[in-house]
N, C-alpha and C. Protein backbone atom coordinates (compact mmCIF):
# COMPACT_ATOMS: atom_id res chain seq x y z
N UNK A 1 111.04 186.45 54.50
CA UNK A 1 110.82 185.35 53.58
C UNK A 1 112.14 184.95 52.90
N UNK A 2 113.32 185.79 52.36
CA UNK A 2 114.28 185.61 51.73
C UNK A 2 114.89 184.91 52.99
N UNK A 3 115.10 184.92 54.02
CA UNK A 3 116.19 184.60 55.19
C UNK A 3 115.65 183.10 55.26
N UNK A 4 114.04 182.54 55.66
CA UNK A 4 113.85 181.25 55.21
C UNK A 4 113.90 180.33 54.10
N UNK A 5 114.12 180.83 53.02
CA UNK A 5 114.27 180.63 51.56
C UNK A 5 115.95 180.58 51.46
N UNK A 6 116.66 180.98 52.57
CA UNK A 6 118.33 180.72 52.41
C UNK A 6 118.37 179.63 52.72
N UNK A 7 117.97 179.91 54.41
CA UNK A 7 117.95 178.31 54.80
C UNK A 7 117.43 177.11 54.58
N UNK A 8 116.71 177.02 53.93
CA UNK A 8 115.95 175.87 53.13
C UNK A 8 117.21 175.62 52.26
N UNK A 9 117.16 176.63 51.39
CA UNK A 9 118.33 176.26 49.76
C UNK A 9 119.96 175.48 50.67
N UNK A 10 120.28 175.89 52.02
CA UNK A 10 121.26 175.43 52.96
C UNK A 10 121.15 174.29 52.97
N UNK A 11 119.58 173.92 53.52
CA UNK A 11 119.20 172.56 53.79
C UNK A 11 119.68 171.79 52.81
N UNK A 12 118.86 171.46 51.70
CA UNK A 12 118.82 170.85 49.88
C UNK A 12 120.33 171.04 50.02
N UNK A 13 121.42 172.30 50.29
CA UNK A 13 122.34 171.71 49.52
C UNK A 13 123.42 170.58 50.61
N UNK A 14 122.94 170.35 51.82
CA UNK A 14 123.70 169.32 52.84
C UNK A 14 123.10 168.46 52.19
N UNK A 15 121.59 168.36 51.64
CA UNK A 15 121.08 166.98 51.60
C UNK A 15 121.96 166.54 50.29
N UNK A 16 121.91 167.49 49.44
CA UNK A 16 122.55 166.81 47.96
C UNK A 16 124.43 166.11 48.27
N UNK A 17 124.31 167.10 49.33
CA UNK A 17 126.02 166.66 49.17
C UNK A 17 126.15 165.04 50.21
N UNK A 18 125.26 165.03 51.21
CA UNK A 18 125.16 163.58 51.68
C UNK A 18 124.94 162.53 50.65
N UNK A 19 123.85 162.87 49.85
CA UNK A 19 123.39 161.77 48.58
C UNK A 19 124.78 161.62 47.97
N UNK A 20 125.53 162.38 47.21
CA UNK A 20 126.45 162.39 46.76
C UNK A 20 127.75 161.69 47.56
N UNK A 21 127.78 161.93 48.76
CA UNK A 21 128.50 160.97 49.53
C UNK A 21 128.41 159.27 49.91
N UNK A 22 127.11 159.63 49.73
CA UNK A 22 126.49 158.15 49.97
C UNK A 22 126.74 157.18 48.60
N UNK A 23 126.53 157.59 47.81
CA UNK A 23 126.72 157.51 46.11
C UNK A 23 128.16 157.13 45.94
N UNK A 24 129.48 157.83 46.29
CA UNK A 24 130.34 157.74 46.32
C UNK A 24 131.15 156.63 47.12
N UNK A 25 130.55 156.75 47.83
CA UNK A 25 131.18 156.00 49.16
C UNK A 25 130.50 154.10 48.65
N UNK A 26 129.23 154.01 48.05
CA UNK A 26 128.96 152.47 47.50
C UNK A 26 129.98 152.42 46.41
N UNK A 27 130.60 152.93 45.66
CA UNK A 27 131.52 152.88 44.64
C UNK A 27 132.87 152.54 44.75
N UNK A 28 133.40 153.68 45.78
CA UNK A 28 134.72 153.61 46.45
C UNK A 28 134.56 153.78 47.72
N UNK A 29 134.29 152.77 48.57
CA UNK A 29 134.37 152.73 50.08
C UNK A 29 135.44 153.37 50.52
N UNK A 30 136.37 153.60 50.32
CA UNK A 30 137.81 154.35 50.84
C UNK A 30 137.63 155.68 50.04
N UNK A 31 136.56 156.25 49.80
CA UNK A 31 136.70 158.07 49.33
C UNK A 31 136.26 158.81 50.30
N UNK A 32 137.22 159.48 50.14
CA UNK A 32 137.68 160.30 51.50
C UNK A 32 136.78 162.23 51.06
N UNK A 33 135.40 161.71 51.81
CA UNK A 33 134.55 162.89 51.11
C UNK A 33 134.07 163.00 52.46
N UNK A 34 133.96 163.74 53.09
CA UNK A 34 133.26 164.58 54.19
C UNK A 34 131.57 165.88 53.84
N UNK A 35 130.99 165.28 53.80
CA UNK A 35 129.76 166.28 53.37
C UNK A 35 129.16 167.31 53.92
N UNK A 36 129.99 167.28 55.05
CA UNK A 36 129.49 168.25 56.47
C UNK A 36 130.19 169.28 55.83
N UNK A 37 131.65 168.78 56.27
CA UNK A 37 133.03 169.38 56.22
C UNK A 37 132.59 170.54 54.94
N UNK A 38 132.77 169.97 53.76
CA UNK A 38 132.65 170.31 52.45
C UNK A 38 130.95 171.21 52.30
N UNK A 39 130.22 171.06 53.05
CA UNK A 39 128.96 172.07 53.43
C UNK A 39 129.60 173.19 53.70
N UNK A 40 130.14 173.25 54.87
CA UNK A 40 130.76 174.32 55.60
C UNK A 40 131.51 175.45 55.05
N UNK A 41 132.29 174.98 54.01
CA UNK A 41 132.92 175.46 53.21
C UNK A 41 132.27 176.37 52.13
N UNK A 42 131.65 175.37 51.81
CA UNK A 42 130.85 176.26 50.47
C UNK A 42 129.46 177.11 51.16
N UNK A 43 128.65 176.59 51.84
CA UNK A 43 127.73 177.42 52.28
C UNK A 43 128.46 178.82 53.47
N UNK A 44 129.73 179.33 53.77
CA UNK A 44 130.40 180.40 54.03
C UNK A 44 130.92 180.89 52.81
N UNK A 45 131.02 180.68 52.26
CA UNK A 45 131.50 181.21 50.59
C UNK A 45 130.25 181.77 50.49
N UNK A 46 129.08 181.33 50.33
CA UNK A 46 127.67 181.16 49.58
C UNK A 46 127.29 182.11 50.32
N UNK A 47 127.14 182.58 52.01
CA UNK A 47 126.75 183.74 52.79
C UNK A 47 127.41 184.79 52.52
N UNK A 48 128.75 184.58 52.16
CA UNK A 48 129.87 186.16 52.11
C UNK A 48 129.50 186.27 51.09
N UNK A 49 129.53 185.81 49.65
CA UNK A 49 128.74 186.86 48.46
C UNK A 49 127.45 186.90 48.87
N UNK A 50 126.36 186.28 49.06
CA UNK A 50 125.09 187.33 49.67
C UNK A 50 125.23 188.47 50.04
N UNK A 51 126.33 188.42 51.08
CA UNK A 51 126.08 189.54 52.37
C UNK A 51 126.63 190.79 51.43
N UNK A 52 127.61 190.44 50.84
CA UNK A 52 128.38 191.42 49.51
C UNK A 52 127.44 191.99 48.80
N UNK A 53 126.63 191.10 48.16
CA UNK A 53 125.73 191.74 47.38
C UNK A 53 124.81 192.51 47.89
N UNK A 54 124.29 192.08 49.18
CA UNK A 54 122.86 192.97 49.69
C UNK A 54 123.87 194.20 50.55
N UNK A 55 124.99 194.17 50.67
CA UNK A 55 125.54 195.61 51.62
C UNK A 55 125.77 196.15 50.02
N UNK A 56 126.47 195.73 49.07
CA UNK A 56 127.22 196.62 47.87
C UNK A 56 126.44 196.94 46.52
N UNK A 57 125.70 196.46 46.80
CA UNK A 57 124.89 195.91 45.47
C UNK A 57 123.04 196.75 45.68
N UNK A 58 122.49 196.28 46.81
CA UNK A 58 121.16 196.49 47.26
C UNK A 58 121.72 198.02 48.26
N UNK A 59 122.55 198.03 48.71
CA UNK A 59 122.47 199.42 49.67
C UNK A 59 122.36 198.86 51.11
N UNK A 60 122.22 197.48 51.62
CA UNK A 60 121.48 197.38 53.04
C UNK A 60 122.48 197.34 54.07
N UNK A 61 122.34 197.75 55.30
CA UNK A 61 123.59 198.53 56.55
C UNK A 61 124.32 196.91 56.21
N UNK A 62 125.89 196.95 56.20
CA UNK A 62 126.54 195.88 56.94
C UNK A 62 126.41 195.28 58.06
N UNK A 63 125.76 195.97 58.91
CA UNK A 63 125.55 195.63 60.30
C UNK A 63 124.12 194.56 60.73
N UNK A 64 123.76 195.11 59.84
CA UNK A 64 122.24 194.69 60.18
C UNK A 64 122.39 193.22 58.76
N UNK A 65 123.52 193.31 57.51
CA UNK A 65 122.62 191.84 56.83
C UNK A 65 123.75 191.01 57.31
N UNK A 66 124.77 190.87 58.39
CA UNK A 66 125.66 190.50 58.88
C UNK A 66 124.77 189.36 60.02
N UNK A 67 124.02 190.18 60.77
CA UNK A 67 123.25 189.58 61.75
C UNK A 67 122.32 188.68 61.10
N UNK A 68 121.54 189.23 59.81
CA UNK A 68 120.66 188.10 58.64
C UNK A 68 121.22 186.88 58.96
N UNK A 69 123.04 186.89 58.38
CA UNK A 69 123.92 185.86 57.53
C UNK A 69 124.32 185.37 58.58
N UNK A 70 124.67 185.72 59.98
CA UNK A 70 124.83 184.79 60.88
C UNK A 70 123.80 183.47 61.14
N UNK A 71 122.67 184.07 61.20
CA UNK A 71 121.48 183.33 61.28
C UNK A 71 121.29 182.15 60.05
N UNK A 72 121.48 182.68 58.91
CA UNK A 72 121.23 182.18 57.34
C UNK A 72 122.78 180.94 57.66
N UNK A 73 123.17 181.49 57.87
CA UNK A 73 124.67 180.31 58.38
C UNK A 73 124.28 179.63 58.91
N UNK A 74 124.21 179.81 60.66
CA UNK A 74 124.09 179.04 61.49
C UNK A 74 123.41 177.95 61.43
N UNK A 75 122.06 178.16 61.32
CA UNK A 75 121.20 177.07 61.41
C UNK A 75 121.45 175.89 60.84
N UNK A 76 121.43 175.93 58.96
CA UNK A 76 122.06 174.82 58.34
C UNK A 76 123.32 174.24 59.04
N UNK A 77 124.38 174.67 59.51
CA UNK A 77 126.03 174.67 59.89
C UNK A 77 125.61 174.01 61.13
N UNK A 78 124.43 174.12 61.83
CA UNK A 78 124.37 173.28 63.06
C UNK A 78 123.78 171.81 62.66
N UNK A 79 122.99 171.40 61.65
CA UNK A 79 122.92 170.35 60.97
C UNK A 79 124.06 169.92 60.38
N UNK A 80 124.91 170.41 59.90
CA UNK A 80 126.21 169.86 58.88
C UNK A 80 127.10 169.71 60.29
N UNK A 81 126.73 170.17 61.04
CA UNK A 81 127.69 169.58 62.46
C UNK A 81 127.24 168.34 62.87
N UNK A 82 126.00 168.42 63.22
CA UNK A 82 125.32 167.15 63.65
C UNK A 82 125.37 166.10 62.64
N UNK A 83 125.09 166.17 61.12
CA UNK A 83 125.91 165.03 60.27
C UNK A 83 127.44 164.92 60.45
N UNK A 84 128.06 165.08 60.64
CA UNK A 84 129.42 165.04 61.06
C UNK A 84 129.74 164.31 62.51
N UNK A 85 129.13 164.74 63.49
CA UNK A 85 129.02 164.00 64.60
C UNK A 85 128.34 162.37 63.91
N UNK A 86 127.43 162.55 63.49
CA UNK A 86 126.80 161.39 63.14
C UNK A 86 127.28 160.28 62.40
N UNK A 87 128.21 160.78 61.66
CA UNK A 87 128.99 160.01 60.75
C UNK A 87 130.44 159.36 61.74
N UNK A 88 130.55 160.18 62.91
CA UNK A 88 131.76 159.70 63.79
C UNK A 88 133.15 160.00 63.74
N UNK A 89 132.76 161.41 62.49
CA UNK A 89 134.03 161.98 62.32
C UNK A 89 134.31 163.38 62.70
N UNK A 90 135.36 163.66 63.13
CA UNK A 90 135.91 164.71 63.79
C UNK A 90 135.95 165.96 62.82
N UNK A 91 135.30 167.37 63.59
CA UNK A 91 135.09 168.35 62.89
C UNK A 91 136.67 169.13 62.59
N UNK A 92 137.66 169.24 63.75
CA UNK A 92 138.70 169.52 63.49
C UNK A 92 139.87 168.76 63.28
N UNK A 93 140.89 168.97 62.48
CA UNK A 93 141.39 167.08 62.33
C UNK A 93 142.77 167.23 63.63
């Protein structure tokens, strides 16, 4: 239940950061905000303290909440790819 409850909170936070792009971008058409990009970033920040906390904190094998956080990553990170494709901009510059 916690591992679908990541990825959901993953979801909400691509969606907020698109709104926020979208928001931005009617204001200053030339702001140079990537929402994928800027997902990516923070939701790998957002998995490595999880994974910190449940190996250092909760006791649980590194090995095993590593494989969780790949998963808890991935999924969202394959949407923040596909907005990125979608938008027509290049994931590596």
């Amino acid at each position: 239940m916690r591992t679908v409850l990541a990825i959901l909170i993953g979801f909400f936070l691509l969606a907020d950061l698109t709104i926020i792009s979208v928001i931005f971008k009617r204001v200053q058409p030339r702001f140079p905000f990537n929402p994928g990009m800027v997902f990516l970033v923070l939701w790998a920040a957002a998995c490595a303290v999880d994974w910190w906390f449940g190996v250092y904190k909760k006791g649980y094998s590194p090995i095993v909440e590593l494989l969780i956080h790949v998963i808890i990553y991935a999924i969202p990170a394959a949407a923040a790819v596909f907005v990125i494709k979608k938008k027509g901009e290049r994931i590596l510059p």
